[in-house]
Protein backbone atom coordinates (compact mmCIF):
# COMPACT_ATOMS: atom_id res chain seq x y z
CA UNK A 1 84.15 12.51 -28.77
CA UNK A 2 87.04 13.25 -26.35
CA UNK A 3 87.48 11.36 -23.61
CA UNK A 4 87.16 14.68 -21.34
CA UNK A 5 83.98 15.08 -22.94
CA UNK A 6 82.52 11.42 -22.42
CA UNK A 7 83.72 11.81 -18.44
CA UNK A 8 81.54 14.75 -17.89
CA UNK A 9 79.05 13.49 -20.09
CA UNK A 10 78.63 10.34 -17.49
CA UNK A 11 79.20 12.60 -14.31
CA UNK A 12 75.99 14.73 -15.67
CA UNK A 13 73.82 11.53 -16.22
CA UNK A 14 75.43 9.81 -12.85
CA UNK A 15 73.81 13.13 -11.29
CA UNK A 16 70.47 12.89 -12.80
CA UNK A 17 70.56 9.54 -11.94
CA UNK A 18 71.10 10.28 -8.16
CA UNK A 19 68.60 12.85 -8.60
CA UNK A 20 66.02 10.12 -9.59
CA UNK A 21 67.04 7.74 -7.09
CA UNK A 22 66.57 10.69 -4.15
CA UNK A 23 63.25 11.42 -5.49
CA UNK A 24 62.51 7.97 -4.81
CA UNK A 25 63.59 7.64 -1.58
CA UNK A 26 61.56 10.72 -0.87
CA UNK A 27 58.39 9.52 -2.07
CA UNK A 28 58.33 6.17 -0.49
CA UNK A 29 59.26 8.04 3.22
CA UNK A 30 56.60 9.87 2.53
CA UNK A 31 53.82 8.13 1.22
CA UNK A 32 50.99 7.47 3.43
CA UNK A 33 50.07 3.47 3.85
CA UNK A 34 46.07 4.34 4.25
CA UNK A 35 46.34 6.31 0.88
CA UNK A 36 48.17 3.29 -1.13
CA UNK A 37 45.72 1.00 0.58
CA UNK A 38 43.00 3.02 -0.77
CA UNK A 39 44.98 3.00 -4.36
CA UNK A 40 45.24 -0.32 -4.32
CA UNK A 41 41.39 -1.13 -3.59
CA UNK A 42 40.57 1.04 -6.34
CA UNK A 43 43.12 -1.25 -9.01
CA UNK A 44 45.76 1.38 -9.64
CA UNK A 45 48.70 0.39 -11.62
CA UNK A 46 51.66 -0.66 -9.19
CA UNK A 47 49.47 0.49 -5.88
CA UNK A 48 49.79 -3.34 -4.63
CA UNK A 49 53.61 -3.69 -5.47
CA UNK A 50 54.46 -0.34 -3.17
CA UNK A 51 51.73 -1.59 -0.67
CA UNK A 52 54.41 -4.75 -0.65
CA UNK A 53 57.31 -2.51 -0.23
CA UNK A 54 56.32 -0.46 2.86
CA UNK A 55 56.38 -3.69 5.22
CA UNK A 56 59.99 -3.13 5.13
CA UNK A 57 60.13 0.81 4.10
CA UNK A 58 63.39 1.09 5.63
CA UNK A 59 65.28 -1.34 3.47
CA UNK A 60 64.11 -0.25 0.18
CA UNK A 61 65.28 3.65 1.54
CA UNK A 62 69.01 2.32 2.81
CA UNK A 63 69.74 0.44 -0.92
CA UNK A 64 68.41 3.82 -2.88
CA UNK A 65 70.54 6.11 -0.69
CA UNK A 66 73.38 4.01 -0.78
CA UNK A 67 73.18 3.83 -4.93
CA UNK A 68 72.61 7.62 -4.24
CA UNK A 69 75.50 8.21 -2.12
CA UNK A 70 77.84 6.00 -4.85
CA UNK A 71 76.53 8.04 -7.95
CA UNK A 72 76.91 11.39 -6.19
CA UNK A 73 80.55 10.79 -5.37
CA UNK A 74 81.67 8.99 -8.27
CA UNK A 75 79.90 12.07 -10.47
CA UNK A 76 82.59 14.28 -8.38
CA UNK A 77 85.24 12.38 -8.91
CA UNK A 78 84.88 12.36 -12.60
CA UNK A 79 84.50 15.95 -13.03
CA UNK A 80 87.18 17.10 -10.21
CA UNK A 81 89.72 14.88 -12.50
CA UNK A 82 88.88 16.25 -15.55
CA UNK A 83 88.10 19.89 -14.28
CA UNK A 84 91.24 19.94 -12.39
CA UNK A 85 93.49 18.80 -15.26
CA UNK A 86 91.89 20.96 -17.65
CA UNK A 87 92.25 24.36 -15.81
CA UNK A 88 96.10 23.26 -15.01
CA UNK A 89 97.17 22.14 -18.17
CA UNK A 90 94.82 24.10 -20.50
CA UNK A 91 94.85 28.11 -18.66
CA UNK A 92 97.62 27.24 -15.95
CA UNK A 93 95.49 27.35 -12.97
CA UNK A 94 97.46 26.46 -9.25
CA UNK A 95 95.62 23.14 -8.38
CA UNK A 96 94.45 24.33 -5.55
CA UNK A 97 92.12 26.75 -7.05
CA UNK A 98 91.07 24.14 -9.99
CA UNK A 99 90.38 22.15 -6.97
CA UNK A 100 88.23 24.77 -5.45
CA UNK A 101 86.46 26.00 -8.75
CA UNK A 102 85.46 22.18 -9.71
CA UNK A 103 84.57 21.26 -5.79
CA UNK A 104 82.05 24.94 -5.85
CA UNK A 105 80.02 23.80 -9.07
CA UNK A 106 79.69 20.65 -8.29
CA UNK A 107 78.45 21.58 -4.64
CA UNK A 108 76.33 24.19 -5.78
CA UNK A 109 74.66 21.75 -8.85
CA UNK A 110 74.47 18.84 -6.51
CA UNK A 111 72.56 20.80 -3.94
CA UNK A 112 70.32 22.52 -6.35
CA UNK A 113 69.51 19.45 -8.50
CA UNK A 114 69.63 16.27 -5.57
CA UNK A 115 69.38 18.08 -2.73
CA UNK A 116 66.24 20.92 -3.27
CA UNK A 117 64.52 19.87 -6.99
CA UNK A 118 64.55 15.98 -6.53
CA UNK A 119 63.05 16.36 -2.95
CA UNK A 120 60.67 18.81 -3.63
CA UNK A 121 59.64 16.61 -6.56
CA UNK A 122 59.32 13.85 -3.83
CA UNK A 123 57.19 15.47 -1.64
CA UNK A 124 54.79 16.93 -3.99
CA UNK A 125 54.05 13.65 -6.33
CA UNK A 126 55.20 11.20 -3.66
CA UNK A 127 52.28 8.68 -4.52
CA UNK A 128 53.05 8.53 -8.31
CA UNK A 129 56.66 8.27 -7.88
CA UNK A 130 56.50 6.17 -4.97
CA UNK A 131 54.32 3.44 -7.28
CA UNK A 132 56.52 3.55 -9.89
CA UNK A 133 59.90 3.54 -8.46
CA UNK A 134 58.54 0.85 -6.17
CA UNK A 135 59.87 -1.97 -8.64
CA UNK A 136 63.27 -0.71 -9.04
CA UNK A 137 63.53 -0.60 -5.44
CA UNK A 138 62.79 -3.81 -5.28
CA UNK A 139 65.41 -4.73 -7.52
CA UNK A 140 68.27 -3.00 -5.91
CA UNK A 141 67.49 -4.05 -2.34
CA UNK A 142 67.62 -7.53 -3.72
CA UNK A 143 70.86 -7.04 -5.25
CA UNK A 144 72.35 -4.63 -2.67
CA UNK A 145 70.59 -5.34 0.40
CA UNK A 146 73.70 -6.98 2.00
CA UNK A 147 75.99 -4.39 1.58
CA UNK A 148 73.84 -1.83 2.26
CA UNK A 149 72.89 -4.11 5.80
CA UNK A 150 76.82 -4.59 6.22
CA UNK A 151 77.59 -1.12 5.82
CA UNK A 152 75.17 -0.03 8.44
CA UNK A 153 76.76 -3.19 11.07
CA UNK A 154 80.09 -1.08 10.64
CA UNK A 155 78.48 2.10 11.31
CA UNK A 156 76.34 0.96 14.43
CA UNK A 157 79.84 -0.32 15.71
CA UNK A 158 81.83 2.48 14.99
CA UNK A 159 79.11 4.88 16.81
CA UNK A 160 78.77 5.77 20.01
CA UNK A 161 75.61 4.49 21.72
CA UNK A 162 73.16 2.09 20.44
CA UNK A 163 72.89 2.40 16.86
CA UNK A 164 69.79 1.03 14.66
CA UNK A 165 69.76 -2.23 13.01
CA UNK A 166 67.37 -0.67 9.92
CA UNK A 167 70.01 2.34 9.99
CA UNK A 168 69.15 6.23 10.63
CA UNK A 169 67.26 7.12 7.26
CA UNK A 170 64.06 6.51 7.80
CA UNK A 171 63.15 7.17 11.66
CA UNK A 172 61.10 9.01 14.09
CA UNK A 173 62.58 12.15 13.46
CA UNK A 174 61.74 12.20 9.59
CA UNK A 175 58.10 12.00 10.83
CA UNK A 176 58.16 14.54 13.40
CA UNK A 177 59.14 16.65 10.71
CA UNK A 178 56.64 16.33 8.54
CA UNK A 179 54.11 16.73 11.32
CA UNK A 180 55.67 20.16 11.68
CA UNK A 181 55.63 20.38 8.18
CA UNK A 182 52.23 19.82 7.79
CA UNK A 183 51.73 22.24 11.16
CA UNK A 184 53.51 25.09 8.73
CA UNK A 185 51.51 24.54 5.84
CA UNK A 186 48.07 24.87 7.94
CA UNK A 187 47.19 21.45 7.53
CA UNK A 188 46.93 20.67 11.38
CA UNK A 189 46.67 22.58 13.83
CA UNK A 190 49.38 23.70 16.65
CA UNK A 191 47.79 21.63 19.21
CA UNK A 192 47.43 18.72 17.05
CA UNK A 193 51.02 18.53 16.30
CA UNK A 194 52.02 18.85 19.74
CA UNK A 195 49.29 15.89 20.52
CA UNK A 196 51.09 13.83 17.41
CA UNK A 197 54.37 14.42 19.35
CA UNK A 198 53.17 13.30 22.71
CA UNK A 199 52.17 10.09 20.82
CA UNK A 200 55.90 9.51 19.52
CA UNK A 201 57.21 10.39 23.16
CA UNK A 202 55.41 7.60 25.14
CA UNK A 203 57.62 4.60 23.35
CA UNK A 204 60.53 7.19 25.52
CA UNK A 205 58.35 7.23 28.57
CA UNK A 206 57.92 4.57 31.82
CA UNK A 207 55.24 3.39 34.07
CA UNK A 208 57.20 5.47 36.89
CA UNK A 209 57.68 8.60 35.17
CA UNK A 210 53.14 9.04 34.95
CA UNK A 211 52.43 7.15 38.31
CA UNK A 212 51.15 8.44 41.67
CA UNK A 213 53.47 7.77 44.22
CA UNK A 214 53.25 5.17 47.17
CA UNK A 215 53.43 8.21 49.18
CA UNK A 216 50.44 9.78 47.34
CA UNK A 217 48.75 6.70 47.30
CA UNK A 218 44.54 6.41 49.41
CA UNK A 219 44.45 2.28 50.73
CA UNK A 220 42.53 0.60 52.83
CA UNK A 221 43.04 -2.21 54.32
CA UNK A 222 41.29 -5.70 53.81
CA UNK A 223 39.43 -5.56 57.44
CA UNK A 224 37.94 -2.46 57.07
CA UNK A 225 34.06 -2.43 56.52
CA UNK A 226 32.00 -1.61 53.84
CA UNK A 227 31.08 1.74 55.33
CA UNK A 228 34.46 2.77 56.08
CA UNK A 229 35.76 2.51 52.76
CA UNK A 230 32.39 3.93 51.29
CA UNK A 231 32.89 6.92 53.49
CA UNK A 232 37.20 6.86 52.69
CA UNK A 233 35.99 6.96 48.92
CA UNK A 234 33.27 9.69 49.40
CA UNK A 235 36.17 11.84 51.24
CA UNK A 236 38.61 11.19 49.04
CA UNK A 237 36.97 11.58 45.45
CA UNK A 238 38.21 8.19 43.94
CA UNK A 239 35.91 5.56 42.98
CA UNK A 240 38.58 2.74 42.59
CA UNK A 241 40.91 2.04 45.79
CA UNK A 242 43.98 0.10 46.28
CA UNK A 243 43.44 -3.20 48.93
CA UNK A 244 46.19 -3.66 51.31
CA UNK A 245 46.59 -6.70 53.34
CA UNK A 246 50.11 -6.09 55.92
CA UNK A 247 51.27 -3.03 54.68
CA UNK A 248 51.09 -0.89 51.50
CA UNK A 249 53.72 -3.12 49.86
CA UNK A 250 51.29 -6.06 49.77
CA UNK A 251 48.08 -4.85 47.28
CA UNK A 252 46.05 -7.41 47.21
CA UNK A 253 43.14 -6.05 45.17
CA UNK A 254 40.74 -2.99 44.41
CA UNK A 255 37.81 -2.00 46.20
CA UNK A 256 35.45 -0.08 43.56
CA UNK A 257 32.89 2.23 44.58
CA UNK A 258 30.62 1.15 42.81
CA UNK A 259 30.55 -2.36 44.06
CA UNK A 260 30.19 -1.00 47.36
CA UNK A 261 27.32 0.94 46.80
CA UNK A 262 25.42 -2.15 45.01
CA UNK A 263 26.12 -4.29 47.61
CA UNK A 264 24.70 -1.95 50.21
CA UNK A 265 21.99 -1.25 48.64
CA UNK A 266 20.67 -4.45 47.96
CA UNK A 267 21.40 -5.12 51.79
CA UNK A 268 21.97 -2.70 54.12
CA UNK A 269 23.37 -4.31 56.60
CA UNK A 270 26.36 -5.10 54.15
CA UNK A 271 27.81 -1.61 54.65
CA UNK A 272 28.95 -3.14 58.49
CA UNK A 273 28.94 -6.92 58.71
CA UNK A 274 31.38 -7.20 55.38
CA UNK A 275 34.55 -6.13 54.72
CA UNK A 276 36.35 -4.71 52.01
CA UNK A 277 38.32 -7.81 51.41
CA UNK A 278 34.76 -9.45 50.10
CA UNK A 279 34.41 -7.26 47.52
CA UNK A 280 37.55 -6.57 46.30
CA UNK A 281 38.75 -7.01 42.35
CA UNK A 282 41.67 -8.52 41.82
CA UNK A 283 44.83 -6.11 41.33
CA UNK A 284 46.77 -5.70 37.87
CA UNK A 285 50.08 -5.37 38.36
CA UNK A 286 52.83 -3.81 36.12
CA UNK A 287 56.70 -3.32 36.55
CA UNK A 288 57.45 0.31 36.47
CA UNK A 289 59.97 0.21 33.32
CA UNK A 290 57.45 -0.69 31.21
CA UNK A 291 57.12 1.57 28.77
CA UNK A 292 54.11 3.94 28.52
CA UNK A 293 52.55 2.94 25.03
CA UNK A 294 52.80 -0.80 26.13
CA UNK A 295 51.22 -0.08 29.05
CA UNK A 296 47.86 1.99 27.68
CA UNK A 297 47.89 -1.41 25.34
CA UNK A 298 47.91 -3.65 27.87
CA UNK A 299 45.22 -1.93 30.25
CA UNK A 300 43.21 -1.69 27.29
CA UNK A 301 43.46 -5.27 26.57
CA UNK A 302 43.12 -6.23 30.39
CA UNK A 303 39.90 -3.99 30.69
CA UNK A 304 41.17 -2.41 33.42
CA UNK A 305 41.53 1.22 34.32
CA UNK A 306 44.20 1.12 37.10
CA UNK A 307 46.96 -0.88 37.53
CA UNK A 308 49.28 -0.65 40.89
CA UNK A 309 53.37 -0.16 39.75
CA UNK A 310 55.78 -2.41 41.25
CA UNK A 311 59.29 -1.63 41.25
CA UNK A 312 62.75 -4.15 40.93
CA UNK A 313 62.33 -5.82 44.13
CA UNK A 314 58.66 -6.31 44.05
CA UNK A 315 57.21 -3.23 46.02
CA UNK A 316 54.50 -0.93 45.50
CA UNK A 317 56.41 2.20 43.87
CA UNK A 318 52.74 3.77 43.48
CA UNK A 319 49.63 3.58 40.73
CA UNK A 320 48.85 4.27 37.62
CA UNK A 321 45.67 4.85 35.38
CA UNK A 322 44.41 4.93 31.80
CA UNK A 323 43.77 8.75 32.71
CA UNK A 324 47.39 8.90 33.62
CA UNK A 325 49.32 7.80 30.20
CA UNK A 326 46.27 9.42 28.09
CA UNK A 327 46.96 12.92 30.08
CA UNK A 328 50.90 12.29 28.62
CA UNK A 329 49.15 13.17 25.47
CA UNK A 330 46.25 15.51 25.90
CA UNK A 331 48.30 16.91 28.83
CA UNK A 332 46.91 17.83 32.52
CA UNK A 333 43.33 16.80 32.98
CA UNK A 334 41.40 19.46 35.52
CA UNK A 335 37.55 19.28 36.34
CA UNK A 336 35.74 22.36 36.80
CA UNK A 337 36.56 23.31 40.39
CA UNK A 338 40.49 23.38 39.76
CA UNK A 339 41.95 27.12 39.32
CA UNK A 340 45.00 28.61 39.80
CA UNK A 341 45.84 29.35 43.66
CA UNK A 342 49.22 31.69 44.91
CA UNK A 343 50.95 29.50 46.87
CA UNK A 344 50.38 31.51 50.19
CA UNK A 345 47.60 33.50 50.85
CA UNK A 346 47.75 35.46 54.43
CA UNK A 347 44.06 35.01 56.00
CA UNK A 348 45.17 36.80 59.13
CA UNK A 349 47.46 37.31 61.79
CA UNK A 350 47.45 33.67 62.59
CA UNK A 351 45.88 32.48 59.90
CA UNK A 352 46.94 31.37 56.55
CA UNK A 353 46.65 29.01 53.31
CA UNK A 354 49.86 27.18 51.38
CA UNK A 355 50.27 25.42 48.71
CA UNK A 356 50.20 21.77 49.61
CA UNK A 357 53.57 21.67 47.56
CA UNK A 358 55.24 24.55 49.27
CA UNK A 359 58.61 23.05 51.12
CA UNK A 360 58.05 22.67 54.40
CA UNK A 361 61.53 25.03 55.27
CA UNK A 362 59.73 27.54 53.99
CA UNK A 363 56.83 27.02 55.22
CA UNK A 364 58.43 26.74 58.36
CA UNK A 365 59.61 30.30 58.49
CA UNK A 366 56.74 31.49 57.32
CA UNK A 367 54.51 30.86 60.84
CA UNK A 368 58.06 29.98 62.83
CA UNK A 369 58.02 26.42 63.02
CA UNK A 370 60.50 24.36 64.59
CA UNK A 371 61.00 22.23 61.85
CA UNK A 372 63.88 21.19 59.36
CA UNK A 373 63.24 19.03 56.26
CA UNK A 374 66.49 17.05 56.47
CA UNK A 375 65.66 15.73 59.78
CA UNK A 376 61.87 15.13 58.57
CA UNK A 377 63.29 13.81 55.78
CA UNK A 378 60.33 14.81 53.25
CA UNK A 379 60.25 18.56 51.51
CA UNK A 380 56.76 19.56 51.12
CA UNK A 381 54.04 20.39 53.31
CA UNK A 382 51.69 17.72 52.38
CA UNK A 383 54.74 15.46 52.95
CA UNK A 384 55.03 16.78 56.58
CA UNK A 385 51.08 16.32 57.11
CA UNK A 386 51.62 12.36 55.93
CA UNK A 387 54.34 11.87 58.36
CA UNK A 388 53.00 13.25 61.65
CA UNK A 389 49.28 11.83 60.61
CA UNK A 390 51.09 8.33 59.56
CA UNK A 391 49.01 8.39 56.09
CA UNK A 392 47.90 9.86 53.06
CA UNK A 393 46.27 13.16 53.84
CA UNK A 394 42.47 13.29 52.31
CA UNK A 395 40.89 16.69 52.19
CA UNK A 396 39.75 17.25 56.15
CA UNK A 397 42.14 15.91 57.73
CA UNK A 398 43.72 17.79 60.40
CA UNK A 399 47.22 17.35 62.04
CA UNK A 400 48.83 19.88 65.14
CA UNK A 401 52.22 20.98 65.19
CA UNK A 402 53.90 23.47 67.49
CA UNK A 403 50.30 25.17 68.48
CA UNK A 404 49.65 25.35 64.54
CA UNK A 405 46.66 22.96 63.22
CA UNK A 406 47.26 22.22 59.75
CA UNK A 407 43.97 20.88 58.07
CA UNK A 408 44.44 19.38 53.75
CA UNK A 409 41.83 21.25 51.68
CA UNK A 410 40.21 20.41 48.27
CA UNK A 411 41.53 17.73 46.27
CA UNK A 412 43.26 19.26 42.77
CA UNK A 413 42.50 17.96 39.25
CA UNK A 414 41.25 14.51 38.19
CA UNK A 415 43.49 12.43 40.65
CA UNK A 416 41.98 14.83 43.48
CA UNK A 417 45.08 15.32 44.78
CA UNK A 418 45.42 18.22 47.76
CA UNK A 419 45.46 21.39 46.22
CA UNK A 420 46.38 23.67 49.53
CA UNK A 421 46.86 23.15 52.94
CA UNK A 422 45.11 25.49 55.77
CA UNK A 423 47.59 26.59 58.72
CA UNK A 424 45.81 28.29 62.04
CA UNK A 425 47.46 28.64 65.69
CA UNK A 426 45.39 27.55 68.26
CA UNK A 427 43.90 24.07 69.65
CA UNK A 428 42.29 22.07 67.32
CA UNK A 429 39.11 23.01 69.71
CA UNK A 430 39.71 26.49 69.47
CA UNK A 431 40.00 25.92 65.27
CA UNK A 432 36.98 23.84 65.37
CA UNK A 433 35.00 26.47 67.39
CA UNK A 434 35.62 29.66 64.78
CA UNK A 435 36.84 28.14 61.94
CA UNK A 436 33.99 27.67 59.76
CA UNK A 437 35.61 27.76 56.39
C-alpha cells in the first residue's frame, strides 16, 4: 500500500470518526434528563452512567467537540497534502486549483457526512447514542478536560465581553432552538413556545423592569383608620396596600383587606378607634436588580404575594407582585371589564375622554390648556392629575385646571390602574350638577 493511499485511508476514518464523535455530542445536548431518569428506573443498560454525565453536560460536549474539531482538520490536512501533490505532479495542475479542487470535496463531504448525517442521526436516536457514547465521554473529558478548559480561558480572554466559563456549546440558545424546533414539527404549540421563551428571558430581566412605579404606587399612611383605608381599598380595587410611616420612602408594612374586614367585623367599632398601623403585615423588601426568576423564587418561598422594590440608596423605586413576574410569562393579565379604548373620544363641545397615558402637551392643545410638560416636569395626563392632586389618582378623583375638571375613570387590568381620564369645562359644581356619567 502506498503511502498516498494509507494518508487518505486515515483522513476517511479520521472523518468517520468525527462523524461519531458529533453524533455524540448531539445526543447528549439533546437528551432529556426526565426521560434518562425514567430509563434508568426501569434498569436500562448505561441509563445510570449518562444520568451521571448530565450533572456536568457541558464538559463532556467541550472534550467531544474539541476531539471533533482536531479530527476534522487533521483529516484536511492529510488529504489537501496528498490531493495537492498528486494533481501537480501527476496531471500538472497550478496549485492553486489543486488547492481549490481538494478544499471543495472535502467541504462538501465534511458537511454532508459531520455536519447534516451525524446530527440528524443525533437528534433522531439521541437516547441510544447518548447511553452509549456516555462512557467514552467520560474517558476523554478525563483525559482532555484541561485543555479543552484552557482552551476556552484563552478564548473568554481574547473575546469581547464576558465570555462563559463552561464555553459557548451547550447554552441557552441551543435550547431555544429546539423549542422552535419542536414548535415546527407540531409538537407544541405557538403560544407554548413563546411561554417557554418568556421562561428563559426572566434570568435577563430585573425587579425594576416588572414593578409599579413609586409614582403609580396607592399608600396610606400608618395613622389613618380602619375605615379610611377600607374605603381607600374599596376605591381603589387592591386588596393589599403599602404602609407608609413619613413619607412614601419609608414602607413600613402592608395593610390587607382582608384583615381589615375581619377585624371590623368582629368589632365594629374597630373600623374608627384603630389604625392601620395595628394591623399592618410586615413589608418584604427586595433590591430592584434582582433578577426576575430569583425573585418569583423568593416570594414563593417567603409566602408572600407583594414585595415593595428598593433601589441603590435605599428608596422605594415602586412594587412588585407574584402577578407581576408571572404576567412576564403568560403576558398582560386583563379581567373582564378591560377593552380597548381610542385614546380620545370627543363627548361634546366641552366635553371629552383621554387616555390616562396621553402626554399632557397634547392633551393640552387638545382643550387649550396652559400647560407645558417640561415645566410640569411629568408627560402624561395621569402624571399631571398626581401632581396638582399631590397623590396617586384612584378612579373618582377629581382635580381643576384652567376652568377644565379632570376626574380618573375605571381602573385598567389586574393592577387597576387608570384606564382614561374624563376632561369637562366648568366648576366642579357645575360638573357635579349634570355630569352623571
Amino acid at each position: 500500500m502506498s503511502s498516498d493511499l494509507l494518508l487518505i485511508l486515515i483522513a476517511v476514518v479520521l472523518v468517520v470518526f468525527a462523524a461519531i464523535l458529533v453524533m455524540a455530542e448531539t445526543a447528549i445536548t439533546r437528551v432529556s434528563r426526565s426521560r434518562i431518569d425514567e430509563l434508568a428506573r426501569d434498569g436500562v443498560r448505561g441509563a445510570a452512567r449518562l444520568l451521571a454525565l448530565m450533572d456536568d453536560r457541558p464538559r463532556y460536549v467541550n472534550v467531544l467537540l474539541f476531539v471533533s474539531t482536531v479530527a476534522v482538520v487533521t483529516a484536511v490536512a492529510l488529504v489537501s497534502y496528498v490531493g495537492v501533490v498528486s494533481l501537480q505532479e501527476d496531471r500538472g495542475w497550478p496549485v492553486g486549483l489543486a488547492l481549490f479542487v481538494v478544499v471543495l470535496t472535502m467541504v462538501v463531504a465534511n458537511y454532508v457526512v459531520v455536519g447534516v448525517a451525524a446530527r440528524t442521526l443525533g437528534r433522531q436516536h439521541a437516547d441510544v447514542i447518548a447511553m452509549r457514547s456516555a462512557g467514552f465521554a467520560r474517558l476523554m473529558a478525563g483525559l482532555l478536560g484541561p485543555v479543552t478548559s484552557l482552551l476556552i480561558l484563552i478564548g473568554n480572554v481574547l473575546t469581547p465581553g464576558k465570555g462563559y466559563r463552561d464555553g459557548p456549546f451547550v447554552s441557552q440558545a441551543e435550547l431555544r432552538e429546539l423549542v422552535d424546533i419542536a414548535e415546527a414539527e407540531d409538537l407544541i404549540e405557538d403560544d407554548e413556545r413563546q411561554m417557554i421563551h418568556s421562561v428563559f428571558e426572566l434570568g435577563d430581566t430585573f425587579a425594576r423592569e416588572v414593578m409599579v412605579p413609586r409614582t403609580e404606587m396607592i399608600y396610606i399612611e400608618r395613622h389613618k383608620t380602619l375605615r379610611q383605608a377600607l374605603s381607600l381599598g374599596l376605591r381603589s380595587g387592591f386588596s393589599r396596600i403599602p404602609v407608609i410611616g413619613d413619607n412614601s420612602d419609608d414602607v413600613i408594612g402592608i395593610v390587607y383587606l382582608k384583615d381589615i374586614v375581619r377585624r371590623v367585623f368582629d368589632n365594629r367599632e374597630s373600623e374608627q378607634s384603630e389604625t392601620v398601623e395595628s394591623l399592618m403585615r410586615p413589608a418584604f423588601m427586595v433590591p430592584d436588580s434582582k433578577q426576575a426568576d430569583e425573585l418569583l423564587k423568593s416570594m414563593q418561598a417567603a409566602r408572600t404575594h407583594l414585595a415593595i422594590v428598593v433601589d441603590e440608596y435605599g428608596g422605594t423605586a415602586g412594587l412588585v407582585t407574584i402577578e407581576d413576574v408571572l404576567e412576564e410569562i403568560v403576558g398582560e393579565i386583563d379581567d373582564e371589564y378591560d377593552t380597548a379604548a381610542p385614546e380620545v373620544t370627543r363627548l361634546a363641545a366641552n366635553e371629552v375622554r383621554v387616555s390616562s397615558r396621553m402626554h399632557v402637551d397634547d392633551f393640552a392643545d387638545l382643550i387649550g390648556l396652559d400647560v407645558e410638560s417640561e415645566d410640569e416636569g411629568i408627560d402624561t395626563v395621569l402624571g399631571l392629575m398626581g401632581k396638582r392632586l399631590g397623590r396617586v389618582p384612584i378612579p373618582g378623583a377629581s382635580v381643576e385646571i384652567d376652568g377644565w375638571v379632570l376626574t380618573a375613570e375605571r381602573g385598567a387590568g389586574r393592577r387597576n390602574r387608570i384606564a382614561s381620564v374624563h376632561a369637562k369645562h366648568g366648576s366642579p359644581t357645575e360638573v357635579e350638577a349634570t355630569d352623571v356619567g
